[in-house]
Protein backbone atom coordinates (compact mmCIF):
# COMPACT_ATOMS: atom_id res chain seq x y z
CA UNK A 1 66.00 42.95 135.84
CA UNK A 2 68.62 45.20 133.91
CA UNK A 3 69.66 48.46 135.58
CA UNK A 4 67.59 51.79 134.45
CA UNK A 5 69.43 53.52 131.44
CA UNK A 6 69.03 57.04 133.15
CA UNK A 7 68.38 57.52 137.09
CA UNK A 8 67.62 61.01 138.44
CA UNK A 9 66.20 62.00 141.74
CA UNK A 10 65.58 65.21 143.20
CA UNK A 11 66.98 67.38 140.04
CA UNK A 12 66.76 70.87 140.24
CA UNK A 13 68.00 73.56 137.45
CA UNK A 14 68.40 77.33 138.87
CA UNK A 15 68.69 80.34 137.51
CA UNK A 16 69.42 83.72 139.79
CA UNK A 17 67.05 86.68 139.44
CA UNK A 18 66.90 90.45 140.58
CA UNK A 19 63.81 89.03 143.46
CA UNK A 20 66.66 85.54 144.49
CA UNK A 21 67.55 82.33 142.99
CA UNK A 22 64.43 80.53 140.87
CA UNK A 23 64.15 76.91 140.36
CA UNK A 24 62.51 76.07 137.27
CA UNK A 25 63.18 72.68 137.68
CA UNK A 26 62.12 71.74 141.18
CA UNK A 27 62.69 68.17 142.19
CA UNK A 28 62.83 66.05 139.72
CA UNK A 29 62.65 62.34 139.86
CA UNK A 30 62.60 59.62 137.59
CA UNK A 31 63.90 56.63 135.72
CA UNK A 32 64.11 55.08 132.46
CA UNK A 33 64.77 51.81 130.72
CA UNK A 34 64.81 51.50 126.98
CA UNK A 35 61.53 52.17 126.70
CA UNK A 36 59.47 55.16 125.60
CA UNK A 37 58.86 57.56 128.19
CA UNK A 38 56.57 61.14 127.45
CA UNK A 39 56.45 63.96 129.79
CA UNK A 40 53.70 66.43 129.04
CA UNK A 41 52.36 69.56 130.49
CA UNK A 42 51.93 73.47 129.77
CA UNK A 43 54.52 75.69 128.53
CA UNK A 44 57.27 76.74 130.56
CA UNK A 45 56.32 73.51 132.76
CA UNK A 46 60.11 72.54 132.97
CA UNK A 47 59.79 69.43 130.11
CA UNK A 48 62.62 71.26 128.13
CA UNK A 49 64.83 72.22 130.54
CA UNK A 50 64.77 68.79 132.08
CA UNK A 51 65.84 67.29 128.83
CA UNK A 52 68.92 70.36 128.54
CA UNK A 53 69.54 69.24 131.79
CA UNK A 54 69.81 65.97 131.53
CA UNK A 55 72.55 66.65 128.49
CA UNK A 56 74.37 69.22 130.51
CA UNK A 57 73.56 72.43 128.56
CA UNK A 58 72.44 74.60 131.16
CA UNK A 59 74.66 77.29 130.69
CA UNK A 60 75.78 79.95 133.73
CA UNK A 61 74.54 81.56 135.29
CA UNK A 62 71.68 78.63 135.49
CA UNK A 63 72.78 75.75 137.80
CA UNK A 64 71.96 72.14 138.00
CA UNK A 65 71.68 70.03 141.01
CA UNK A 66 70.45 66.34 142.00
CA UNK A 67 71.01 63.75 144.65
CA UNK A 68 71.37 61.63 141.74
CA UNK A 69 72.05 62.16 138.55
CA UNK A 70 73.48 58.86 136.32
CA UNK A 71 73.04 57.58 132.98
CA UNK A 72 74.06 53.76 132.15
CA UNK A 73 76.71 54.16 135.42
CA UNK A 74 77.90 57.24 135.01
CA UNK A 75 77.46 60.30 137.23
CA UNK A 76 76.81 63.02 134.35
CA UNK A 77 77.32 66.09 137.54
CA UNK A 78 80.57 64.82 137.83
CA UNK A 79 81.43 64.81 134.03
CA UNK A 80 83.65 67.76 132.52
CA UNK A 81 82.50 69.62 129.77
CA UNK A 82 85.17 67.53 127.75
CA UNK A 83 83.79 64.14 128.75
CA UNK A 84 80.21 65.36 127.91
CA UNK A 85 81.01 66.49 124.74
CA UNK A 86 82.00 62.66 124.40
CA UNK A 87 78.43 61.38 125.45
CA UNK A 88 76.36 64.13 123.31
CA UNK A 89 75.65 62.62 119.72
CA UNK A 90 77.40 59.52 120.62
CA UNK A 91 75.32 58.03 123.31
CA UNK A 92 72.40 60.76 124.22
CA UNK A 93 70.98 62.68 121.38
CA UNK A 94 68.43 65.41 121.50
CA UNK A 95 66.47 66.29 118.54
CA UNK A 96 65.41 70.33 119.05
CA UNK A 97 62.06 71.54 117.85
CA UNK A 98 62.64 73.63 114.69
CA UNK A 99 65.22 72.61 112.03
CA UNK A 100 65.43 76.06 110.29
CA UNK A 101 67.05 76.66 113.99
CA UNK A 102 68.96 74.24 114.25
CA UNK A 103 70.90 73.53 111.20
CA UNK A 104 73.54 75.45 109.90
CA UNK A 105 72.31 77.83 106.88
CA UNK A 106 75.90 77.12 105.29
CA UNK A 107 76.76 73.43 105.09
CA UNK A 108 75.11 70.67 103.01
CA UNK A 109 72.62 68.47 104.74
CA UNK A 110 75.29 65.72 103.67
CA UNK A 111 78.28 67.34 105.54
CA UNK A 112 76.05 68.05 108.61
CA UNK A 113 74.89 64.55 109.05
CA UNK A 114 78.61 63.23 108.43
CA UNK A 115 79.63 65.81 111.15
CA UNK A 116 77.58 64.36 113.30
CA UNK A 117 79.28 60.91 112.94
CA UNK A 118 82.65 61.90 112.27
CA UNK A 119 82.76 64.17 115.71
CA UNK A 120 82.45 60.30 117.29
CA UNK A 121 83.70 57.99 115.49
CA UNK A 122 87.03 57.81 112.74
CA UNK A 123 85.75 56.54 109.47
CA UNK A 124 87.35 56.80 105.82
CA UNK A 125 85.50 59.45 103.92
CA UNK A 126 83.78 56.84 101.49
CA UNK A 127 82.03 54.74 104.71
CA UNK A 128 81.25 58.05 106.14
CA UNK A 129 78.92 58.62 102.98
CA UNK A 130 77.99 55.55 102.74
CA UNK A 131 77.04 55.60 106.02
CA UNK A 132 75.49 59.24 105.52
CA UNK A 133 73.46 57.97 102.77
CA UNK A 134 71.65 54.79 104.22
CA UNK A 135 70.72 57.20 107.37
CA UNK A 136 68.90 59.60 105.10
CA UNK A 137 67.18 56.38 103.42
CA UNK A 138 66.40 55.15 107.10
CA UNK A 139 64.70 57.95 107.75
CA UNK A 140 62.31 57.60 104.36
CA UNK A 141 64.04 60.50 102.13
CA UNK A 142 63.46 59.61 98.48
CA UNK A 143 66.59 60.47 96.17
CA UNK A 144 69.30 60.51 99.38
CA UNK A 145 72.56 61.32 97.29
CA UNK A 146 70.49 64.75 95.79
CA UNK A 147 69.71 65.63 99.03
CA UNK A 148 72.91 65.11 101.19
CA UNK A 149 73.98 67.79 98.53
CA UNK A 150 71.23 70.54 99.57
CA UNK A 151 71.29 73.43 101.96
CA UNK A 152 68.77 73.99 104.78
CA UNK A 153 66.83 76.19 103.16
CA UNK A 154 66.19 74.01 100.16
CA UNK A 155 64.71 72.20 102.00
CA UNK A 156 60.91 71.68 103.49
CA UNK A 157 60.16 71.55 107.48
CA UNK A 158 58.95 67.67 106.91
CA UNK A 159 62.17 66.89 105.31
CA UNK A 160 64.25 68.89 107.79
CA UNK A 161 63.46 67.23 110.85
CA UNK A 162 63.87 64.02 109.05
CA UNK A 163 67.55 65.25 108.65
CA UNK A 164 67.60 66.56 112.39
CA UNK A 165 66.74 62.93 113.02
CA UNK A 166 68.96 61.21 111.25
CA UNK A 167 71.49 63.78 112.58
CA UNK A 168 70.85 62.52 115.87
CA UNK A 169 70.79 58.83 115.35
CA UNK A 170 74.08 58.27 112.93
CA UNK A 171 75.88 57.53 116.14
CA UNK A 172 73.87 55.07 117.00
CA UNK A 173 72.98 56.64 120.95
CA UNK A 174 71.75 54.93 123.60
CA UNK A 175 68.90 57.52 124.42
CA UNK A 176 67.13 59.98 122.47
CA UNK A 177 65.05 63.28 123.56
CA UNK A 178 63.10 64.29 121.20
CA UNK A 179 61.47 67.61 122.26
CA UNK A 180 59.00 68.75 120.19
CA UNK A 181 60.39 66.89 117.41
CA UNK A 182 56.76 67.54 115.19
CA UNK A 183 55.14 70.33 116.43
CA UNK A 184 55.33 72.50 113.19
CA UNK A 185 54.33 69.83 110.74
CA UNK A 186 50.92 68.95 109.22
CA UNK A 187 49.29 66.00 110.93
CA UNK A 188 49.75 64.08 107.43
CA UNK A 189 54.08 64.45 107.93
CA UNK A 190 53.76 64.42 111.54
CA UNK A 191 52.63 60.70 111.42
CA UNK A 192 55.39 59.99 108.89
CA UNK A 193 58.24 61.84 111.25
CA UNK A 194 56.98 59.55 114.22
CA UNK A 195 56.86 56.44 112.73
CA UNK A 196 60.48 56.83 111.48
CA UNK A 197 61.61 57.66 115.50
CA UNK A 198 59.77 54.77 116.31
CA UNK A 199 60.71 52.11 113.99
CA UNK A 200 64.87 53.87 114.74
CA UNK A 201 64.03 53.66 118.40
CA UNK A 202 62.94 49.61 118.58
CA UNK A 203 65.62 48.48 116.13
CA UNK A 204 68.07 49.82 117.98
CA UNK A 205 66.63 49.20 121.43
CA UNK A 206 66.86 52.76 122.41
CA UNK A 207 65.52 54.40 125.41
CA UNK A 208 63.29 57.50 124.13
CA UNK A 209 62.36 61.08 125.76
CA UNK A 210 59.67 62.38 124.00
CA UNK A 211 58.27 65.46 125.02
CA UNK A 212 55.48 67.31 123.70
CA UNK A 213 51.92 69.30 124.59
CA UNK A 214 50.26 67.02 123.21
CA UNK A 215 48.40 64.56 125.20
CA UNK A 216 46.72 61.97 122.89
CA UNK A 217 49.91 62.19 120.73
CA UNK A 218 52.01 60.94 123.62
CA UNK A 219 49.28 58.72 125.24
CA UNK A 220 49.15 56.66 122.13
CA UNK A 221 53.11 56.65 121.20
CA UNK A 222 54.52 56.51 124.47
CA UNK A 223 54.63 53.29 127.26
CA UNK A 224 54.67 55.88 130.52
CA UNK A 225 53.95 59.27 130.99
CA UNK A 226 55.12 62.08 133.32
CA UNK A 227 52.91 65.09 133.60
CA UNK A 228 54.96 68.24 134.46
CA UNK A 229 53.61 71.93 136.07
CA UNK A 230 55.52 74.64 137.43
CA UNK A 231 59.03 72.43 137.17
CA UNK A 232 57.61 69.37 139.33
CA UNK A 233 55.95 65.88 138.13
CA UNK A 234 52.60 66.02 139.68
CA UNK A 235 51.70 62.59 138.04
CA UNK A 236 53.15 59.63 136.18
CA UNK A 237 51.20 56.54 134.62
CA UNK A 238 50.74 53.78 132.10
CA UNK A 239 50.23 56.15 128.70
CA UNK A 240 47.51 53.80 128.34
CA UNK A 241 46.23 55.01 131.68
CA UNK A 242 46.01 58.47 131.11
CA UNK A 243 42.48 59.45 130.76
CA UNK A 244 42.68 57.87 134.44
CA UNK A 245 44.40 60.33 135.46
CA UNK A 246 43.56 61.69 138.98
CA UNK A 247 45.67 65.04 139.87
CA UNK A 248 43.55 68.16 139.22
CA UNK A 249 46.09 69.75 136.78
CA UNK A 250 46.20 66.21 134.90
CA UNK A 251 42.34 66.07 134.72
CA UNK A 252 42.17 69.61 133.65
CA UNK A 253 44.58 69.30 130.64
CA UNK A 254 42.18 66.67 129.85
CA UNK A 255 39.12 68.09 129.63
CA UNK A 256 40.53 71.22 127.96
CA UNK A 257 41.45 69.17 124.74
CA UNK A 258 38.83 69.45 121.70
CA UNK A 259 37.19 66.77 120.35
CA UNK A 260 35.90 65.67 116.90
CA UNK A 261 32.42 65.33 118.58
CA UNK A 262 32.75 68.50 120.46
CA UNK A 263 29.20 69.28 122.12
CA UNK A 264 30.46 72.72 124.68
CA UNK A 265 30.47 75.89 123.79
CA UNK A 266 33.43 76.65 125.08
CA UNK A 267 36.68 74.67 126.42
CA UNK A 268 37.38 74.64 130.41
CA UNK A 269 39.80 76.87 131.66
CA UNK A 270 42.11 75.11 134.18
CA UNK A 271 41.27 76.03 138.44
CA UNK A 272 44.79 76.60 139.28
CA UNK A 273 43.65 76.98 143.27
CA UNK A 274 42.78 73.12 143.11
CA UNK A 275 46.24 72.41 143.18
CA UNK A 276 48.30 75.66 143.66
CA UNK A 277 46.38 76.02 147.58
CA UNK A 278 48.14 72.65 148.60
């Protein structure tokens, strides 16, 4: 059995307030292969900061601690912010949630993507746009050579985080966090943006982080899930496995989601005291 791509146990990410020092990560633990792994749960759950975390962009005053805290061998606490800067892009990648955010308003989607590439690796300017080009066509954008030439805000939100992606995986990492990556597309685009992360992810063999709200999105996309609340995991299982789920919060996330045969008059409000009382 091959060693886990990215071992973490007992992570915790800090940040001081006026009432003492807050975790908002509080004890973390996991593993993963190169496989596709979804952590789920409320909003301001810890699922993003864990994935910030795990790439070192916490900045001060927040803190980050673990017992353990290795990807593929390498003990990422003891890393300087030089040597990260050498694993970000080139062998973990983290796609953020909104493009228009995320890309810069003055550079060509062409010279961003060959950023991206040339930051890790020395190529001569025509393999860099070759290479530039057959990304944009992996991820399914018609025309690629028009488009390397656009700005951001030429472009759509579908066709952005296409570029975000493609951003991410001209380096050719070893893991990917994708956080968010579809939440403000149309279900129609959404589908497309997936299946293009997907097909990426098993060519390569990539380990995947995909985090998201969205339960039957990750249940059917994902091979394991970790439910997050209040910075902890308070369950993990098969994604097959996840109407199974037992924890209280788990179940309650459940039953709150509406369905195309929806029969109640109104959705169920989660009982925080069937967990929070512990």
């Amino acid at each position: 059995m091959s060693a886990p791509l990215l071992e973490i146990e007992n992570l915790r990410v800090s940040f001081p307030t006026q009432k003492g020092i807050i975790d908002v990560v509080r004890g973390v633990s996991f593993t993963l292969g190169r496989e596709r792994l979804g952590i789920v749960g409320e909003s301001g759950s810890g699922k993003s900061m864990t994935g910030r975390a795990i790439l070192k962009l916490i900045r001060a005053p927040g803190t980050i601690r673990a017992d353990t805290f290795r990807f593929d061998g390498i003990d990422l606490l003891k890393q300087t912010e030089k040597a990260m800067r050498r694993i970000r892009g080139a062998r973990i990648s983290m796609v953020m949630q909104d493009p228009k955010f995320s890309l810069n308003p003055v550079m060509t989607v062409g010279e961003q993507i060959a950023e991206a590439l040339q930051t890790h690796q020395r190529l001569s300017r025509r393999e860099t746009q070759k290479r530039v080009l057959t990304m944009l066509e992996a991820v399914r954008i018609d025309d690629p050579e028009r488009v390397a030439g656009l700005y951001p805000h030429e472009i759509s939100g579908g066709m952005g985080q296409r570029v975000m992606i493609a951003m991410m995986l001209i380096p050719e990492p070893d893991l990917l966090i994708a956080d968010e990556p579809t939440s403000a597309l149309d279900v129609s685009v959404q589908a497309q943006v997936l299946d293009i992360i997907d097909e990426q992810v098993r060519r390569k063999g990539m380990g995947l982080i995909f985090i998201s709200h969205d339960l039957n999105l990750v249940s059917s996309y994902c091979d394991r899930i970790l439910v997050m609340n209040t910075g902890e995991i308070v369950e993990e299982c098969q994604a097959g496995e996840l109407r199974n789920a037992v924890h209280p919060y788990t179940r309650g996330l459940i039953a709150a989601i509406p369905r195309l045969d929806e029969t109640r008059d109104e959705l169920p409000v989660l009982d925080r005291s069937a967990w929070v009382a512990k």
